[in-house]
Protein backbone atom coordinates (compact mmCIF):
# COMPACT_ATOMS: atom_id res chain seq x y z
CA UNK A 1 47.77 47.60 -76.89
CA UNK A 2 48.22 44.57 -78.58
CA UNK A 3 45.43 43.18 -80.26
CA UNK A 4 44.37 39.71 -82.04
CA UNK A 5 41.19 38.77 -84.28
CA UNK A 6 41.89 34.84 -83.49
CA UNK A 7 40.58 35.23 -79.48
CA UNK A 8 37.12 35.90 -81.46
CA UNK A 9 37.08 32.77 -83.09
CA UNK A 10 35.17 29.93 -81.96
CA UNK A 11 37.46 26.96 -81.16
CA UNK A 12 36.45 23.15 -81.59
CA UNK A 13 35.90 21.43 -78.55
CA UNK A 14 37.03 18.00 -77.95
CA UNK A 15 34.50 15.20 -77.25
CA UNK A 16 34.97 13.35 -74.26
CA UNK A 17 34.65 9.76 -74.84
CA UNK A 18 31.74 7.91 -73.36
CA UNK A 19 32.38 4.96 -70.84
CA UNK A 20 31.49 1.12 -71.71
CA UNK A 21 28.03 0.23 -70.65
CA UNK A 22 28.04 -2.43 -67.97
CA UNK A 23 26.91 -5.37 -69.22
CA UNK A 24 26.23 -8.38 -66.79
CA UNK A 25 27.81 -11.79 -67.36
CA UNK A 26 24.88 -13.61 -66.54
CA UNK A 27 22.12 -13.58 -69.36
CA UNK A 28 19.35 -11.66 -68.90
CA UNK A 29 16.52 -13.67 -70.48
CA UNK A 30 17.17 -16.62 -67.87
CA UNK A 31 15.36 -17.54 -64.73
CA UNK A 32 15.42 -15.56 -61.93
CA UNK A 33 16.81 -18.62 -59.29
CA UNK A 34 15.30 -18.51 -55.94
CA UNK A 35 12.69 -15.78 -56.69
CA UNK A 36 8.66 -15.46 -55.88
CA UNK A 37 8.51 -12.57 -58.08
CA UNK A 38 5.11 -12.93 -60.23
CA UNK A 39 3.96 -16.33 -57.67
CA UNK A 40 1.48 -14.66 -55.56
CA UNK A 41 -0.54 -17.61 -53.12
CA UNK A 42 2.65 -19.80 -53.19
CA UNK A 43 6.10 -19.66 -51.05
CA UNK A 44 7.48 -23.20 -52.71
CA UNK A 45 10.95 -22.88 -54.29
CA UNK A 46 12.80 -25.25 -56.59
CA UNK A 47 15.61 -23.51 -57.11
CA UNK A 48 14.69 -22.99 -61.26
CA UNK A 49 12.83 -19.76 -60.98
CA UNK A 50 9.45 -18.33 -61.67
CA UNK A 51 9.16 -20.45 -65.11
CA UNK A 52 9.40 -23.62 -63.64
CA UNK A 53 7.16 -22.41 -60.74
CA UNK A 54 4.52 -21.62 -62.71
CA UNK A 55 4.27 -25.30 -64.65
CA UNK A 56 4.45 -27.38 -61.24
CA UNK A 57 2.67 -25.25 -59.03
CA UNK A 58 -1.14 -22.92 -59.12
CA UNK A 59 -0.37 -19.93 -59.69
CA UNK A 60 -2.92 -17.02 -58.43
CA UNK A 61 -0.71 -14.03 -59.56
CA UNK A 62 -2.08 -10.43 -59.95
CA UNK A 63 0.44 -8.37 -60.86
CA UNK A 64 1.95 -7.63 -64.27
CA UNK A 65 0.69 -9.05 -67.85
CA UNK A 66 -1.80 -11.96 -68.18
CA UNK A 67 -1.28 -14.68 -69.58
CA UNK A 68 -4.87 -14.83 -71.53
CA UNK A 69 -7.47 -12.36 -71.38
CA UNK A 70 -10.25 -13.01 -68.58
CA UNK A 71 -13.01 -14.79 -69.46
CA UNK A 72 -16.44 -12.33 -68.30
CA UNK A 73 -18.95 -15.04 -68.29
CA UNK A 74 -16.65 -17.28 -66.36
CA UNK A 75 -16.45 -15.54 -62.96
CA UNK A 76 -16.29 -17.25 -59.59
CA UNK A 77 -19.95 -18.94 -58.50
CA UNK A 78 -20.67 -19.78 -55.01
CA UNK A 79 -19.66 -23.09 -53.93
CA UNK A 80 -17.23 -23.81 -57.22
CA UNK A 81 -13.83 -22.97 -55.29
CA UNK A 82 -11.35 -25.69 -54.49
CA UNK A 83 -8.42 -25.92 -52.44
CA UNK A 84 -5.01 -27.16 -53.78
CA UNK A 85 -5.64 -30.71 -52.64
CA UNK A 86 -9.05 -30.85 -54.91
CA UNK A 87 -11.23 -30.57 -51.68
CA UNK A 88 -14.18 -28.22 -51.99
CA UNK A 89 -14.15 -25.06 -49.74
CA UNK A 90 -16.81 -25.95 -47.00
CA UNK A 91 -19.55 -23.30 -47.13
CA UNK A 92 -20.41 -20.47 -45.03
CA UNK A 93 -23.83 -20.59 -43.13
CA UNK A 94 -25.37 -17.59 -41.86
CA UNK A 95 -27.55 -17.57 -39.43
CA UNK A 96 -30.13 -15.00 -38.92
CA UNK A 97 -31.68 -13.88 -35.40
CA UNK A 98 -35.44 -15.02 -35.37
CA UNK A 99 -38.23 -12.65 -35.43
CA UNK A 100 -39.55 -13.69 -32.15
CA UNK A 101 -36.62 -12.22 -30.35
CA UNK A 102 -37.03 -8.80 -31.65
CA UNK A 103 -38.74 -5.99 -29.70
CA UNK A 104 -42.48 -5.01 -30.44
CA UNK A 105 -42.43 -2.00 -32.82
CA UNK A 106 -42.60 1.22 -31.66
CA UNK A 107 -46.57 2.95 -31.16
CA UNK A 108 -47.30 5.02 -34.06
CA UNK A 109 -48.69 8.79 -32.98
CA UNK A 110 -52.23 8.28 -34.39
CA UNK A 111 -52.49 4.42 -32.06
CA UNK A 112 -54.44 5.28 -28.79
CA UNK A 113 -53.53 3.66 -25.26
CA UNK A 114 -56.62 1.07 -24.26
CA UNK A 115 -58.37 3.25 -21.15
CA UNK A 116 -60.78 1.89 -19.28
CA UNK A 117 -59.94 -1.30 -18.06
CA UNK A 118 -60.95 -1.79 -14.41
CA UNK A 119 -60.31 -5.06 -12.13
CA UNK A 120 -62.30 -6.48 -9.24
CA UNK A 121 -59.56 -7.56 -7.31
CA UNK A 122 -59.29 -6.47 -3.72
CA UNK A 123 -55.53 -6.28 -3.68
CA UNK A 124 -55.28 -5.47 0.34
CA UNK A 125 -57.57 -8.83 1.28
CA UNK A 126 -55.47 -10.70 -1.46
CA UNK A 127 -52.37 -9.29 0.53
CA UNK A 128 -53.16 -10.00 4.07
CA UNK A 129 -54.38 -13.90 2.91
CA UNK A 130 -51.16 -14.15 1.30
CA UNK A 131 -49.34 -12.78 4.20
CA UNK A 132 -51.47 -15.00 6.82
CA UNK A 133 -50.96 -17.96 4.90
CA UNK A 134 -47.14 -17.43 3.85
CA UNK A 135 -44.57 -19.72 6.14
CA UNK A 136 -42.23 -17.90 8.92
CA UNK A 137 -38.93 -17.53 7.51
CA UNK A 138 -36.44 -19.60 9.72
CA UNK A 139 -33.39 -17.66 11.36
CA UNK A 140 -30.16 -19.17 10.27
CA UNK A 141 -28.30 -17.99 13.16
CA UNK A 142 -30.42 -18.02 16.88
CA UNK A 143 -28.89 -15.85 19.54
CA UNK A 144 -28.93 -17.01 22.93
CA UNK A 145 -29.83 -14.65 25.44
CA UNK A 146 -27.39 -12.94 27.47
CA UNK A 147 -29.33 -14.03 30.61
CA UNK A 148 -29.57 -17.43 29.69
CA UNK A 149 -25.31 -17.68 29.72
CA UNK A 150 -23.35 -19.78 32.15
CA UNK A 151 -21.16 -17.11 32.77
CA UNK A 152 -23.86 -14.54 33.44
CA UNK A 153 -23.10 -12.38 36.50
CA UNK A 154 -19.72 -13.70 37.25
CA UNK A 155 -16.56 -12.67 37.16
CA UNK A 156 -14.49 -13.40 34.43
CA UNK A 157 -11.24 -15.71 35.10
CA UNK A 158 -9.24 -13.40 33.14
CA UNK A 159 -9.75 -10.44 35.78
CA UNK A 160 -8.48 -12.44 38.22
CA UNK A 161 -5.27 -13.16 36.99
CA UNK A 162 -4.81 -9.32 36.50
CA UNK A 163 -5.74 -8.95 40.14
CA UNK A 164 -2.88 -11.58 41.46
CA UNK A 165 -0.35 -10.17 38.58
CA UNK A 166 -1.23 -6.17 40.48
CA UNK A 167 -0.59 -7.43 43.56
CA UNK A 168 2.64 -9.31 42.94
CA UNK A 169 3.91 -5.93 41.26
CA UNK A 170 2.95 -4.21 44.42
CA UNK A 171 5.27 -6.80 46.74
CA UNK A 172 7.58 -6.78 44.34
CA UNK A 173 7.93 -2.64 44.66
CA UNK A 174 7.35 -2.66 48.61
CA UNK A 175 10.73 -5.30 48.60
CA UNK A 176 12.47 -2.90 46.51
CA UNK A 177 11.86 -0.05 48.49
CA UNK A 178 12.35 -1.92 51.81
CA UNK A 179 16.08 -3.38 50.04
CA UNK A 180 17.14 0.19 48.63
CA UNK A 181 15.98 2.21 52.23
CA UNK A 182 16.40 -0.26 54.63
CA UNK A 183 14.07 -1.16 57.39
CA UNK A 184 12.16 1.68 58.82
CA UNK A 185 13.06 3.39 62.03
CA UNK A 186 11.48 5.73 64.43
CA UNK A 187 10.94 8.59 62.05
CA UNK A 188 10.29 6.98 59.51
CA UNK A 189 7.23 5.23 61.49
CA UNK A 190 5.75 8.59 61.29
CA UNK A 191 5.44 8.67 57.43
CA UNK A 192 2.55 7.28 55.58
CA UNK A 193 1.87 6.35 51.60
CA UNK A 194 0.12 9.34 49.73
CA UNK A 195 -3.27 8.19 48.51
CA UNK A 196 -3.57 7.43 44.80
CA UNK A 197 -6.91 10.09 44.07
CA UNK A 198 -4.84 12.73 45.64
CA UNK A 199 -1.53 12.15 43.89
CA UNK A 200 -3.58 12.28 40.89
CA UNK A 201 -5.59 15.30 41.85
CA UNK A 202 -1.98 17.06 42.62
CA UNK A 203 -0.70 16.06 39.13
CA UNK A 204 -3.53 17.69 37.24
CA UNK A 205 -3.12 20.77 38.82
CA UNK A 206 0.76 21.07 38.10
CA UNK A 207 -0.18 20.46 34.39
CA UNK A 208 -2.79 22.89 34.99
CA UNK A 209 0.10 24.66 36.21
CA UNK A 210 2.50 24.51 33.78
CA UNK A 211 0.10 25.11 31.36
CA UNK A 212 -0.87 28.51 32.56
CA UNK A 213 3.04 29.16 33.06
CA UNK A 214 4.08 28.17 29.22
CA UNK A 215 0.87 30.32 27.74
CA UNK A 216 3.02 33.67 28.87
CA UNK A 217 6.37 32.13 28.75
CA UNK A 218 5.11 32.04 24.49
CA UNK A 219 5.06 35.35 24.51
CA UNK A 220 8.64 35.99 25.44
CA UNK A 221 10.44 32.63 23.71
CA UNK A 222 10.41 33.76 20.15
CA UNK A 223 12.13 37.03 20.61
CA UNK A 224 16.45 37.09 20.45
CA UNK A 225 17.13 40.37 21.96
CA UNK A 226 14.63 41.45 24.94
CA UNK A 227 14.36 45.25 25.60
CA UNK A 228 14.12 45.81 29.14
CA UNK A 229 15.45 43.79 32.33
CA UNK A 230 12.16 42.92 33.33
CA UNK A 231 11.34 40.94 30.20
CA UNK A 232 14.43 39.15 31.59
CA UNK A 233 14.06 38.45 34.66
CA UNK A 234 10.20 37.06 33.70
CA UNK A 235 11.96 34.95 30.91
CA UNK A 236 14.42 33.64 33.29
CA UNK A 237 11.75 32.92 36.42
CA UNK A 238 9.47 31.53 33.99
CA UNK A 239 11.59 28.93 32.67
CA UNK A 240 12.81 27.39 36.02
CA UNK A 241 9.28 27.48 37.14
CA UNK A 242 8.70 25.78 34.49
CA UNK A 243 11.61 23.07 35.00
CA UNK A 244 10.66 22.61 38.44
CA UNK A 245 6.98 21.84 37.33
CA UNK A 246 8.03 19.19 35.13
CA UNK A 247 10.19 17.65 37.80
CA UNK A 248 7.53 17.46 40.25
CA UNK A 249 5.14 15.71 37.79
CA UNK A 250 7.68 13.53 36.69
CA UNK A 251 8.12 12.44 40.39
CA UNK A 252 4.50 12.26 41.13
CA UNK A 253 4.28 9.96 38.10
CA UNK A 254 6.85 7.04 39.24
CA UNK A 255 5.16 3.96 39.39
CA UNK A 256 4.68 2.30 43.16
CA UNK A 257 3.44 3.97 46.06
CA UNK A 258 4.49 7.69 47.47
CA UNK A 259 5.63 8.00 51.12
CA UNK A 260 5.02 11.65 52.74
CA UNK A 261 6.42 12.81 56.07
CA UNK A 262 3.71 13.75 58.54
């Protein structure tokens, strides 16, 4: 192995050489141009700095070094401050509430209530005088009575044009019918219109009906696969009877009058 003493010696180490500072072009003592730095209560710029602002303008600034030590005895008194134009600042007046608008003090624990006092005043005769004497309070809006009308016990005109318009609908029908079935003949002299009470009598007791038929047909609708033929052949009766109701109260319903064969 090859050994040398000189790897054990410390070498020099070059310096590296330290850059220029920078250095501005423009001098540093001059005015800063355009600046409010230092001019605190004024916005004004000339264009010549803070120097020139502070020769041509009041200056109220609080921040940095003063320019002379504050006097202590020479401190702001009430009324002594001026605005810029030499004007005196218009005073501040306060105004208090009055006494006589605050609430009476609260009762102190050892201050008694005044008991005692008794009145010879006969409030219910003082009442019923007031009450005899006091003036009738006047209605603003009288009601006539319903007896006293014009139109008491008559008919009102608007019930009789609903009574022409029902009959002109019923001549109107009877033409139809007469124009769609011709005139009648011997048979059909023999037929007569179904009374209106009846007809109505006959439709409640299809719904009736069809109500009784639709409670058990419920009981069958819902299921998909039925188990035995009966269950079928109820399904299957149930539902036309069911049809066939509908179709008879649907007839019975038509507007105009019904025509039966005797």
């Amino acid at each position: 192995m090859s050994e040398c003493i000189y790897k054990f010696v410390e070498q020099p180490q070059a310096k590296k050489p330290k850059k220029q500072i920078y250095r501005s072009k423009y001098d540093p003592n001059g005015p800063l141009i355009g600046s409010t730095f230092c001019m605190h209560g004024t916005t004004a710029i000339d264009g010549k700095g803070a120097h020139s602002l502070k020769k041509n303008h009041v200056v109220i600034s609080s921040f940095g070094v003063q320019p002379q030590a504050p006097n202590p005895k020479q401190f702001l008194r009430k009324g002594t401050r001026q605005c810029r134009d030499g004007a005196r600042v218009p005073s501040v007046e306060h105004h208090n509430k009055s006494k006589d608008t605050n609430k009476p003090p609260v009762p102190l624990r050892k201050d008694k209530p005044v008991q005692g006092l008794k009145t010879s005043k006969n409030y219910v005769n003082c009442n019923a005088v007031e009450v005899i004497n006091s003036a009738p309070k006047k209605r603003k809006d009288i009601e006539v009575p319903f007896i006293a009308r014009e139109d008491y016990g008559k008919v009102p005109a608007y019930l009789e044009s609903v009574k022409t318009e029902i009959e002109h609908e019923k001549e109107l029908v009877d033409m139809y019918v007469a124009d769609q079935y011709g005139p009648l003949s011997g048979n059909q002299l023999e037929q007569e219109v179904m009374d209106e009470q009846e007809r109505k009598e006959i439709i409640n007791h299809l719904k009736q009906r069809w109500g009784d038929v639709n409670a058990e047909y419920q009981k069958y609708c819902h299921k998909v696969i039925l188990d035995t033929p009966g269950e079928i052949k109820r399904k299957a009766s149930q539902e036309a009877e069911l049809k066939q109701l509908e179709e008879d109260i649907e007839k019975l319903s038509c507007p105009g009058p019904l025509v039966i064969q005797n």
